[in-house]
Protein backbone atom coordinates (compact mmCIF):
# COMPACT_ATOMS: atom_id res chain seq x y z
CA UNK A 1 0.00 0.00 0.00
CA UNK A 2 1.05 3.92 -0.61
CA UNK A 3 -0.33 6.58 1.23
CA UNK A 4 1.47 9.02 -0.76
CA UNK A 5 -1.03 12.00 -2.27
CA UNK A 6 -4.18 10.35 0.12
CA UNK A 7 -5.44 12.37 2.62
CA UNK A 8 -5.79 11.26 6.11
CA UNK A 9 -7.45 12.23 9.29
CA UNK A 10 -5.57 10.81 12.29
CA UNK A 11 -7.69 11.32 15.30
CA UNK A 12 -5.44 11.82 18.65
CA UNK A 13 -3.05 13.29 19.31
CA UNK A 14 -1.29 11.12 21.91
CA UNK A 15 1.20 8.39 21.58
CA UNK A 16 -0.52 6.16 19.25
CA UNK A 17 -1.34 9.31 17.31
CA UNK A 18 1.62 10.83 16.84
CA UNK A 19 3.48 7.46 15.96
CA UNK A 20 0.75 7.21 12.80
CA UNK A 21 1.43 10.92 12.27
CA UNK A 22 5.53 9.93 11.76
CA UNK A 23 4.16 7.03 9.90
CA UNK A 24 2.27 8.89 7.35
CA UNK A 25 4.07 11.62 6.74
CA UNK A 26 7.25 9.03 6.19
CA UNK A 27 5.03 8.49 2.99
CA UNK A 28 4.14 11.95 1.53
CA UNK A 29 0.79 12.10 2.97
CA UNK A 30 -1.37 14.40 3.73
CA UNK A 31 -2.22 14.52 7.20
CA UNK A 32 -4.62 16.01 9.56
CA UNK A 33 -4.55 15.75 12.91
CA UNK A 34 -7.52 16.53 15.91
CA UNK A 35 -8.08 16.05 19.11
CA UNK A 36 -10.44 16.95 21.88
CA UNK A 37 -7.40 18.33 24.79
CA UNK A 38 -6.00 21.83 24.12
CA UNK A 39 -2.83 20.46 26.01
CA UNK A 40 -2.43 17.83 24.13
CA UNK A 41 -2.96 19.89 20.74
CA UNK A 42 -0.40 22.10 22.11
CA UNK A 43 2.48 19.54 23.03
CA UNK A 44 1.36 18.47 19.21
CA UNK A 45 2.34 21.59 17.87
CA UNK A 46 5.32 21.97 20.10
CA UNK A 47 6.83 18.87 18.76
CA UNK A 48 6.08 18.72 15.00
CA UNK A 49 5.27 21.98 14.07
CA UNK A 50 2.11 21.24 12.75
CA UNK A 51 -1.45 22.21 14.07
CA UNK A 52 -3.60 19.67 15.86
CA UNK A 53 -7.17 20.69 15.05
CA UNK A 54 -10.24 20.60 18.12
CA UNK A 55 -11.73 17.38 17.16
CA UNK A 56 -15.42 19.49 17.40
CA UNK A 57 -16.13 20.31 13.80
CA UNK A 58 -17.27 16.63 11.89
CA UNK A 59 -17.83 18.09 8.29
CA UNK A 60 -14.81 20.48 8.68
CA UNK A 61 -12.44 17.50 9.42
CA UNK A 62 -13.73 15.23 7.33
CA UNK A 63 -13.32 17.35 4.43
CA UNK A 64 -11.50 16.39 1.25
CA UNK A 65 -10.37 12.86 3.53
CA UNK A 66 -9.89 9.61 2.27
CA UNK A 67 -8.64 7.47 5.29
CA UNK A 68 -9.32 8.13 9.10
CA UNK A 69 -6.61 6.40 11.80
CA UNK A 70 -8.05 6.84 15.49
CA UNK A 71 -6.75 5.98 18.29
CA UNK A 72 -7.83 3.63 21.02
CA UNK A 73 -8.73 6.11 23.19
CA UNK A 74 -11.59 7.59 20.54
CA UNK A 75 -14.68 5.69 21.56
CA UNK A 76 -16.86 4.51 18.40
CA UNK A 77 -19.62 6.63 19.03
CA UNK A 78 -17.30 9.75 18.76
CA UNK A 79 -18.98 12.09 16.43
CA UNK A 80 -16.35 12.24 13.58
CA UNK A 81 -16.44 8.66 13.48
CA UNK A 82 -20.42 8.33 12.90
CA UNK A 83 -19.89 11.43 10.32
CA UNK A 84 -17.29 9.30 8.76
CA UNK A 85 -19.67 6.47 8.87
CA UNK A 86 -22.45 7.54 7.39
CA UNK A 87 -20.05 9.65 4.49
CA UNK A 88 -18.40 5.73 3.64
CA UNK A 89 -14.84 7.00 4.82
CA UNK A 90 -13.08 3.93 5.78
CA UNK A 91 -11.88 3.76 9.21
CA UNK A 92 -8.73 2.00 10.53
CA UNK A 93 -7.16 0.93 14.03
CA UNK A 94 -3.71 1.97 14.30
CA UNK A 95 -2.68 -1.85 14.57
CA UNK A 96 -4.89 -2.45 11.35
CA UNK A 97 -3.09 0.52 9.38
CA UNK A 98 0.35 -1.54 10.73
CA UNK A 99 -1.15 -4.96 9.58
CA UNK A 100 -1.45 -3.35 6.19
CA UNK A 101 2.54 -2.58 5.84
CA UNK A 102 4.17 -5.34 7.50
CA UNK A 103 5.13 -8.34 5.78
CA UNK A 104 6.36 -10.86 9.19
CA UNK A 105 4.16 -12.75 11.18
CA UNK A 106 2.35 -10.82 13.91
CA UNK A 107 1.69 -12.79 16.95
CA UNK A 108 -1.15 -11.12 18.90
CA UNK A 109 -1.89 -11.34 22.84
CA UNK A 110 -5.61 -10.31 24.12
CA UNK A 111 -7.48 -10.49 27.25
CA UNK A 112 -8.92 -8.54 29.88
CA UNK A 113 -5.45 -9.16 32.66
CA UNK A 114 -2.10 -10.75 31.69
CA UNK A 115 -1.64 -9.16 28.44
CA UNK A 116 1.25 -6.72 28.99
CA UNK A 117 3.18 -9.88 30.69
CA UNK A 118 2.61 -12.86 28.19
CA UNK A 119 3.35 -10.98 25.38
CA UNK A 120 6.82 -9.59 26.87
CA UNK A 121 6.58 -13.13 28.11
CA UNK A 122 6.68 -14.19 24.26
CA UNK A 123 8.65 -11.94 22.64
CA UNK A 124 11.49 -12.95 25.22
CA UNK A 125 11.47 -16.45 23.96
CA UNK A 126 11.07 -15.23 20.27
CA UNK A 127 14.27 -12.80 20.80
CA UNK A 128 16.10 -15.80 22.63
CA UNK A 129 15.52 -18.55 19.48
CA UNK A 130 17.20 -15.64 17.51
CA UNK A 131 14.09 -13.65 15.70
CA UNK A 132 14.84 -10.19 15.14
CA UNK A 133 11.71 -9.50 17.35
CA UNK A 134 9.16 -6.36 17.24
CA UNK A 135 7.63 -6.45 21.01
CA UNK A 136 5.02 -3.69 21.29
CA UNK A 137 1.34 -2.90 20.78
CA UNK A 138 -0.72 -2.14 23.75
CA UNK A 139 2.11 -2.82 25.68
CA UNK A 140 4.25 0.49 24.86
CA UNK A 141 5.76 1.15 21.55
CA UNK A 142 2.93 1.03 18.93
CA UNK A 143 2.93 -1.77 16.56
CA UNK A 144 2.68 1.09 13.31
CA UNK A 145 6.38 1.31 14.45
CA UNK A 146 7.38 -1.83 13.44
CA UNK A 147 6.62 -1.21 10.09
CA UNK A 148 8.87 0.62 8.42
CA UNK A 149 10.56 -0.98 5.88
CA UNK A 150 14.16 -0.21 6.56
CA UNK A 151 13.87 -2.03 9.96
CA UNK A 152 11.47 -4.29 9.29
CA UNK A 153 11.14 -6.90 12.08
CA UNK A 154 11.46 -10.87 11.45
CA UNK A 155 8.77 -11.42 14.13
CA UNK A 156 5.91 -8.76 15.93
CA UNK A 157 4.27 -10.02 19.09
CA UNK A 158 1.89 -7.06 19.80
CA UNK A 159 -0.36 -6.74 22.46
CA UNK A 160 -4.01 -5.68 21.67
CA UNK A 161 -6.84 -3.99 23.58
CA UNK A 162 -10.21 -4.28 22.66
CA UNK A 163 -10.33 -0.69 21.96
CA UNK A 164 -7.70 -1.44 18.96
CA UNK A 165 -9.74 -4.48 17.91
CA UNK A 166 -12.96 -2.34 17.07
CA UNK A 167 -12.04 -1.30 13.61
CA UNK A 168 -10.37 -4.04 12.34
CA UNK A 169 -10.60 -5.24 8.77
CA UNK A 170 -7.85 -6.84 6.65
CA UNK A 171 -5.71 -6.97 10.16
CA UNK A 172 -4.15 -10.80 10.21
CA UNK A 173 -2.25 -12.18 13.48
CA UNK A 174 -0.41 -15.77 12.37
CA UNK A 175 -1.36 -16.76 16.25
CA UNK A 176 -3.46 -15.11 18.56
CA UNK A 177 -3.68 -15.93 22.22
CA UNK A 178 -6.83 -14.97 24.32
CA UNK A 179 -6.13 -15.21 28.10
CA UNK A 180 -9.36 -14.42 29.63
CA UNK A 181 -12.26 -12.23 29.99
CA UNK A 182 -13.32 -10.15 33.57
CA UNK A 183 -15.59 -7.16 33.91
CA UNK A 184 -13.57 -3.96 32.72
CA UNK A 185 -13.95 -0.93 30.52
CA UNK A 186 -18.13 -1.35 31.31
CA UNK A 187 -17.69 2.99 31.42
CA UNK A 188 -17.19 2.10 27.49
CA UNK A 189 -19.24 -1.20 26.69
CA UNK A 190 -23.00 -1.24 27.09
CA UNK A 191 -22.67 -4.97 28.70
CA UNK A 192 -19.86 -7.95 28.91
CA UNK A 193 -21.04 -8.74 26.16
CA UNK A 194 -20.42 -6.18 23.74
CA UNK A 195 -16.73 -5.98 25.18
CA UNK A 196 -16.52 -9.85 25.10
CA UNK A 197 -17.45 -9.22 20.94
CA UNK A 198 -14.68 -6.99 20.59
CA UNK A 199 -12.13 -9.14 21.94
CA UNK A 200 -13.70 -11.91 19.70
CA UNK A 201 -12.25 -9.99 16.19
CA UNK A 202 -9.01 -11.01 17.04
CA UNK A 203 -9.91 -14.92 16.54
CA UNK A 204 -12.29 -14.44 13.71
CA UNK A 205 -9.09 -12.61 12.33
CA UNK A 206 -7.65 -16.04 12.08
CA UNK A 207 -7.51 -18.04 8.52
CA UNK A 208 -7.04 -21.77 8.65
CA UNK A 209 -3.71 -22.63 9.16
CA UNK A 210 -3.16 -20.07 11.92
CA UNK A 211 -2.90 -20.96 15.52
CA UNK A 212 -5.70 -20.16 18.23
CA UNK A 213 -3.68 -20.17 21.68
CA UNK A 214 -6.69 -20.46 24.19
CA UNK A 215 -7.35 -20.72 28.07
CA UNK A 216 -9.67 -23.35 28.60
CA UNK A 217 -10.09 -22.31 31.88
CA UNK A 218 -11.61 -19.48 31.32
CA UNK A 219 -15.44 -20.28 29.95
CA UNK A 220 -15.77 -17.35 27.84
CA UNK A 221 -12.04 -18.16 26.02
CA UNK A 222 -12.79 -21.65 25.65
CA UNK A 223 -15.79 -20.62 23.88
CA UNK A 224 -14.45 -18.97 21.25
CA UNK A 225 -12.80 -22.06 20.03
CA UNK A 226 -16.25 -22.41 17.83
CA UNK A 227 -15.37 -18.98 16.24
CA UNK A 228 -12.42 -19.76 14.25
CA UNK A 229 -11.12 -22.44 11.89
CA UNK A 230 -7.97 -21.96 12.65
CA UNK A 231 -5.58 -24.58 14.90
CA UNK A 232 -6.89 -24.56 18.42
CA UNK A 233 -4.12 -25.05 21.54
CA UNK A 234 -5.39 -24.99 25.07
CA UNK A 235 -3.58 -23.85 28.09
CA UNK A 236 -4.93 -24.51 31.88
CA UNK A 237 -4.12 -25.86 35.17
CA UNK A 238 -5.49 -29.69 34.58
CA UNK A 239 -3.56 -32.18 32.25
CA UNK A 240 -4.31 -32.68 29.10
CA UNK A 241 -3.21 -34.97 26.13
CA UNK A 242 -2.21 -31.41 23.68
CA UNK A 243 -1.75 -28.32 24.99
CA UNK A 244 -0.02 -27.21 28.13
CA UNK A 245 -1.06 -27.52 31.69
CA UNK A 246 0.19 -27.48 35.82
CA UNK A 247 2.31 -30.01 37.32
CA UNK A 248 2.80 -30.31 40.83
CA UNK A 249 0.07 -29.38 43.92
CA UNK A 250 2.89 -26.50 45.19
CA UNK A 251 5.15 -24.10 43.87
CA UNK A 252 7.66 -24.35 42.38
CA UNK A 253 5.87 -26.48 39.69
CA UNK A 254 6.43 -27.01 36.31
CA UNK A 255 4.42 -26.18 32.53
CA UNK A 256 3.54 -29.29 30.55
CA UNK A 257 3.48 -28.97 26.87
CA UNK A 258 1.81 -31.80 24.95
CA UNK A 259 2.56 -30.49 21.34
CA UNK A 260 2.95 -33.00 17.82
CA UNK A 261 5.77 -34.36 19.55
CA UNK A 262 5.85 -37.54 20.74
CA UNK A 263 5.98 -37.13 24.38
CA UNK A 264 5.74 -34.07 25.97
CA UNK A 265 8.03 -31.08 27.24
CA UNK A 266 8.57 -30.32 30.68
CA UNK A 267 9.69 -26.25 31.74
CA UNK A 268 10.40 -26.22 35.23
CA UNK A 269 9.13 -22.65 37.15
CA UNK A 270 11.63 -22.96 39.64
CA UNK A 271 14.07 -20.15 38.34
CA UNK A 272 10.90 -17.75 37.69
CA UNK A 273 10.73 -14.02 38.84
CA UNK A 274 7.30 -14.07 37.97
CA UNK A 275 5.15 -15.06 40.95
CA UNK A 276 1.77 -15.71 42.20
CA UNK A 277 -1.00 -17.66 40.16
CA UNK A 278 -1.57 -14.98 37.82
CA UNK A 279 1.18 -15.01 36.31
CA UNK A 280 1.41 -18.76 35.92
CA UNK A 281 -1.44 -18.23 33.67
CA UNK A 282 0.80 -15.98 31.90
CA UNK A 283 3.70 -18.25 31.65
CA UNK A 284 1.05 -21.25 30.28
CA UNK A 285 -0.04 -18.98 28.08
CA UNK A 286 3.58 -18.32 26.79
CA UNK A 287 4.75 -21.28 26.63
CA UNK A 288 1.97 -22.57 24.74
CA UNK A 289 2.15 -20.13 21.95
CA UNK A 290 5.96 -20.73 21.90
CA UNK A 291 5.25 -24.57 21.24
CA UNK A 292 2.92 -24.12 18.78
CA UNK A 293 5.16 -21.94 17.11
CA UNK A 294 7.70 -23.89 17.19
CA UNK A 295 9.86 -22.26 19.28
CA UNK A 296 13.40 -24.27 20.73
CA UNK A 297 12.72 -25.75 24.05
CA UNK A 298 15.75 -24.34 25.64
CA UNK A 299 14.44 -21.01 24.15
CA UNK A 300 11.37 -20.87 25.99
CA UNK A 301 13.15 -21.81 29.26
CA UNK A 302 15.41 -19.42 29.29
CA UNK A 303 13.08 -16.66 28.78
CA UNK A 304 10.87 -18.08 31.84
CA UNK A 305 13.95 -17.97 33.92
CA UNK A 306 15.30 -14.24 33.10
CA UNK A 307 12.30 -12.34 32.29
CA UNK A 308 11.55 -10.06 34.89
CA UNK A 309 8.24 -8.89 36.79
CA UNK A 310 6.71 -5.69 34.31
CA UNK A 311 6.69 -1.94 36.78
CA UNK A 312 3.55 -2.05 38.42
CA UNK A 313 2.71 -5.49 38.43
CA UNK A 314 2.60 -7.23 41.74
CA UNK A 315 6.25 -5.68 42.97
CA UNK A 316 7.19 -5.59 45.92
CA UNK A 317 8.61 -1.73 46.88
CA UNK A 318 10.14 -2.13 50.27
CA UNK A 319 9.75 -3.43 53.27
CA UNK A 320 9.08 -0.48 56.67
CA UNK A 321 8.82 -1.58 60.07
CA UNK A 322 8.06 -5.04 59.06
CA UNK A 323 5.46 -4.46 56.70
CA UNK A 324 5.81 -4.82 53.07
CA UNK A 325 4.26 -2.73 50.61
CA UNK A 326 3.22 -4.16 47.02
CA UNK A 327 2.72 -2.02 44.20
CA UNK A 328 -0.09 -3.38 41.65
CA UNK A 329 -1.43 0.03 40.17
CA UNK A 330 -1.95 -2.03 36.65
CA UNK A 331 -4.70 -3.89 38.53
CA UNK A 332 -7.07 -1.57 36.83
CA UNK A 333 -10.30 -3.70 37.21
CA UNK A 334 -11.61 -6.04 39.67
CA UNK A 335 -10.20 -9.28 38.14
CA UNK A 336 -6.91 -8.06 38.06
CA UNK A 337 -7.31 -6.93 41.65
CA UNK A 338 -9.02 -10.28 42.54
CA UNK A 339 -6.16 -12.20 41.49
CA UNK A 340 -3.75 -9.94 43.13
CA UNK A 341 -5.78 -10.10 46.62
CA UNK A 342 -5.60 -13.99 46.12
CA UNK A 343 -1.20 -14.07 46.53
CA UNK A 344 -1.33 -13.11 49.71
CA UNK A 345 -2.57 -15.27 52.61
CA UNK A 346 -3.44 -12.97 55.33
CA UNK A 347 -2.82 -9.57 56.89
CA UNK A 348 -3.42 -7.22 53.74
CA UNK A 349 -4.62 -3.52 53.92
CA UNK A 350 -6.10 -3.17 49.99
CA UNK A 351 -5.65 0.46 48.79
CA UNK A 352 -8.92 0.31 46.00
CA UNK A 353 -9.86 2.98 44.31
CA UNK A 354 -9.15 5.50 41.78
CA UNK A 355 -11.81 6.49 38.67
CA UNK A 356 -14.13 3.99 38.64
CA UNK A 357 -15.09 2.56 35.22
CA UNK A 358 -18.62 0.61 36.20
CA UNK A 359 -16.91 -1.93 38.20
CA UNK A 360 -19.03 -4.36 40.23
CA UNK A 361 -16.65 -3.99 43.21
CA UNK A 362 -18.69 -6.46 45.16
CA UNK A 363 -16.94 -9.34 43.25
CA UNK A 364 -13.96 -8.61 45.13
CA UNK A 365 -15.74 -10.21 48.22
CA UNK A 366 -14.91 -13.49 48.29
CA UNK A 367 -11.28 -13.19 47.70
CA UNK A 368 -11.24 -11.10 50.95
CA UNK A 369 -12.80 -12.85 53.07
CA UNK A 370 -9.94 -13.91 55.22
CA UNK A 371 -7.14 -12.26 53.70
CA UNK A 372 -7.93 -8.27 54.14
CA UNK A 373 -7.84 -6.61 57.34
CA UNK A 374 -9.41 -3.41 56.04
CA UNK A 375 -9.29 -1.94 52.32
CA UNK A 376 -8.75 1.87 52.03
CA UNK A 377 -10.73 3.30 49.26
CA UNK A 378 -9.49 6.62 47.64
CA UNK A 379 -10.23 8.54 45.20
CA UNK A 380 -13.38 9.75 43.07
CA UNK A 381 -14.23 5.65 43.24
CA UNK A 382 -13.69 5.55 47.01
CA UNK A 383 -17.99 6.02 48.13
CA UNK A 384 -18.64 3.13 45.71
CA UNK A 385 -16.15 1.16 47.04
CA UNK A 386 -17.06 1.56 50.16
CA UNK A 387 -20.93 0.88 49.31
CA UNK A 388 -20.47 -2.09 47.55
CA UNK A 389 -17.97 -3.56 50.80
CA UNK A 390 -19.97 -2.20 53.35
CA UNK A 391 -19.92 -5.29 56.08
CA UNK A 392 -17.65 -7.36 54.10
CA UNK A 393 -14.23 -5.77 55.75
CA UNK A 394 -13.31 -3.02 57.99
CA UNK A 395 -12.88 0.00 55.51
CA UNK A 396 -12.37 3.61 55.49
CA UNK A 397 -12.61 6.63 52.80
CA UNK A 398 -9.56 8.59 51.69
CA UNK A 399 -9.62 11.69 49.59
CA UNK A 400 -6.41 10.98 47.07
CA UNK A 401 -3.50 8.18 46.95
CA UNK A 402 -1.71 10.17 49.40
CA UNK A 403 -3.69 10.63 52.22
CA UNK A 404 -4.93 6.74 51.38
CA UNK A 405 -0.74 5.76 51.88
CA UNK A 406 -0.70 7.47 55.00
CA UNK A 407 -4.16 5.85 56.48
CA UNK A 408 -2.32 2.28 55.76
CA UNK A 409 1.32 3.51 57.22
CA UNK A 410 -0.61 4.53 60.40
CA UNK A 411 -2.27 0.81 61.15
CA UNK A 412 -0.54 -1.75 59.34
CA UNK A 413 1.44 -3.73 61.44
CA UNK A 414 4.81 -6.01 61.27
CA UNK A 415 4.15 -9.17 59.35
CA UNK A 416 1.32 -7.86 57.05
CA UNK A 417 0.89 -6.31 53.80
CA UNK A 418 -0.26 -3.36 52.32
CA UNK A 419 -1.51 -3.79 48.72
CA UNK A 420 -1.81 -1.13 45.83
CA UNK A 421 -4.43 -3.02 43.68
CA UNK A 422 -7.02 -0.37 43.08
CA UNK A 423 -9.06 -2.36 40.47
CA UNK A 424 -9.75 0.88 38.84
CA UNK A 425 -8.57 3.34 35.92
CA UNK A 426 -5.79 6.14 37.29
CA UNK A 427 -7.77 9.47 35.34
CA UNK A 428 -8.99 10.72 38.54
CA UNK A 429 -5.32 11.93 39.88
CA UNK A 430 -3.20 10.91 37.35
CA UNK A 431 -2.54 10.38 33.75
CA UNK A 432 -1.73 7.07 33.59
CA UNK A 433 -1.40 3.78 35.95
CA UNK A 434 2.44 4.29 35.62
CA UNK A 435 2.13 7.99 36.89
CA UNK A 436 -0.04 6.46 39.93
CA UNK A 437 2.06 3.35 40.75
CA UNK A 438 5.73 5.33 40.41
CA UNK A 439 3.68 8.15 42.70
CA UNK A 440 2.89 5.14 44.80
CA UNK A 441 6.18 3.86 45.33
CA UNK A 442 8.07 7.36 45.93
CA UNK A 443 5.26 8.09 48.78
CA UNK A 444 6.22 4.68 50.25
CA UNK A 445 10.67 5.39 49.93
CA UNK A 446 9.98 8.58 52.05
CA UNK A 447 7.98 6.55 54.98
């Protein structure tokens, strides 16, 4: 394809924005670019030059276009979008614009928790069998940057949101792994449902040949494995005959893979950095799509053993007066939080809260019922937390993070935990969950 003399609307003007603005320009051209936040339209301007347009003005911005690129952050019912709709523009994802130029495999990693690690997870053991390896997507770096064709990867293992998935067309992963499917972004999606359909484009992406890597664990997941007619591999904690699954009743266990081979493949989890059950979903999930691929065996076990925990993600940030402090921001909805509750035995003080994206924070019960001593809400989200967990577990309201960090430093004692898991989205305080969870951890060095 050649963009050169079309003229495209990119709308956003944030990182996935301004990496298809680079991108398009590359190739002559002509680019427009809106968005709704003066700041960001001004750091646009700063950097390139360029206006960045309001995004307020349909007709105006639509005028004389022949391509629109928006950004995951653009919901579908934006009103340039329907304009463009209803005037037959076409409309592409930044990951489907980058489908469209790159000529390696993409292997692509959904799910509502887990993403961010299995696909570093898998691009690790792609990088350590010797593929010149794009790692990106969702994750960080957008995948549009992979493909430019003087450094054109070997291999791209991308993570994808649902958000990316909505306008995909031509966009074709050679494997896709699903990992599993928990309320979240319900501030976006109308039910589970409708959010559960968008993550269901990536498998009907599939063409037969390709490789389904799915957690039969999860019902939803497993499901899907009548949507596609591609290769199906299953990953969960119970043996089975192909596919990968748990060995051993305590950790350290091991991942069984059951591939074509003839017997099956052992990776032992002893050398891991990655802990708690979460992430041995992760690693399953890894290894799985590793197998299928065909990846060496000592490959995939050296990236289990090296790869370190992701910022944010279940780290531990020091240890004051014998309690220990875990930061978890990326726990931005209540499975992720669930699942982070559930590592710890006993003794935790949960910080929850944050902007609150239609969570059903009562879900959270049962995971702590004997493990929190009190949860701390904070936050805009901190009155419906404390609704919803009324009479489960001691709890108290906090205004902000900070005040919430200084409720838990004031009763936690030696031998328990205090837990940053705040099952919700960051915009409240901060821009992102990294802002939060670095803001986190430099309240907690100064205790």
């Amino acid at each position: 394809m050649q963009r050169t003399g079309d003229h495209v609307l990119v709308l956003g003007a944030e990182r996935t924005g301004r990496a298809v603005f680079r991108f398009l320009r590359e190739r002559s051209a002509s680019v427009r670019v809106a968005d709704r936040s003066a700041p960001a339209r001004e750091s646009f301007h700063a950097d390139y030059g360029v206006d960045c347009l309001p995004d307020d003005d349909a007709d105006a911005l639509l005028r004389g276009i022949d391509l629109v690129v928006t950004s995951p952050g653009v919901p579908q019912t934006h009103p340039v979008l329907q304009r463009a709709l209803l005037r037959g523009t076409p409309i592409y994802s930044e990951i489907e614009l980058a489908g469209r130029y790159l000529s390696c495999p993409i292997l692509a990693v959904t799910g509502t928790n887990g993403k961010s690690t299995a696909t570093t997870l898998l691009g690790a053991m792609c990088r350590e069998a010797g593929h010149q390896t794009f790692v990106g997507g969702n994750l960080g770096t957008p995948l549009i940057d992979a493909a430019h064709a003087e450094s054109m990867p070997q291999l791209a293992v991308a993570e994808v949101s649902s958000f990316q998935l909505e306008w995909i067309q031509a966009f074709h992963p050679t494997l896709a792994v699903v990992l599993n499917l928990t309320p979240d972004h319900l501030d976006r999606y109308a039910s589970m449902a409708e959010y559960g359909e968008a993550k269901a484009t990536l498998i009907e992406a599939l063409r037969p040949g390709d490789f389904a890597v799915l957690n039969r664990d999860d019902e939803w997941v497993w499901s899907l494995r009548e949507r596609t007619d591609a290769h199906v591999v299953s990953f969960g904690r119970d043996p089975v005959e192909f596919g990968a699954y748990l060995e051993g009743d305590e950790p350290p266990r091991s991942i069984v893979f059951w591939g074509k081979a003839a017997s099956p493949v052992r990776f032992p989890l002893a050398r891991t950095h990655l802990l708690g059950a979460f992430n041995e979903e992760n690693l399953l999930a890894a290894v799985t799509a590793a197998g299928v691929y065909g990846l060496p065996t000592e490959a995939i076990q050296r990236a289990i053993d090296t790869v370190e925990p992701l910022p944010h993600r279940l780290a531990l940030v020091r240890e004051v007066r014998g309690v220990r402090w875990y930061d978890d921001s990326k726990a931005t909805n209540v499975g992720a939080a669930d699942k982070s509750v559930r590592s710890f035995a006993a003794g935790v003080t949960l910080l929850l809260g944050g902007y609150d994206k239609g969570a059903d924070f009562r879900a959270l019960a049962p995971a702590l019922a004997g493990r929190a001593r009190q949860v701390i809400a904070f936050g805009t989200a901190g009155p419906t937390v404390a609704s919803a967990l009324e009479g489960v577990v001691p709890l108290r309201v906090e205004p902000n993070l900070a005040r919430a960090v200084a409720a838990a430093a004031a009763t936690a004692a030696a031998g328990e935990v205090v837990l940053l898991a705040p099952a919700c989205a960051s915009f409240d305080e901060f821009r992102d969950y990294n802002e939060r969870g670095d803001r986190f951890r430099a309240l907690v060095e100064v205790l």
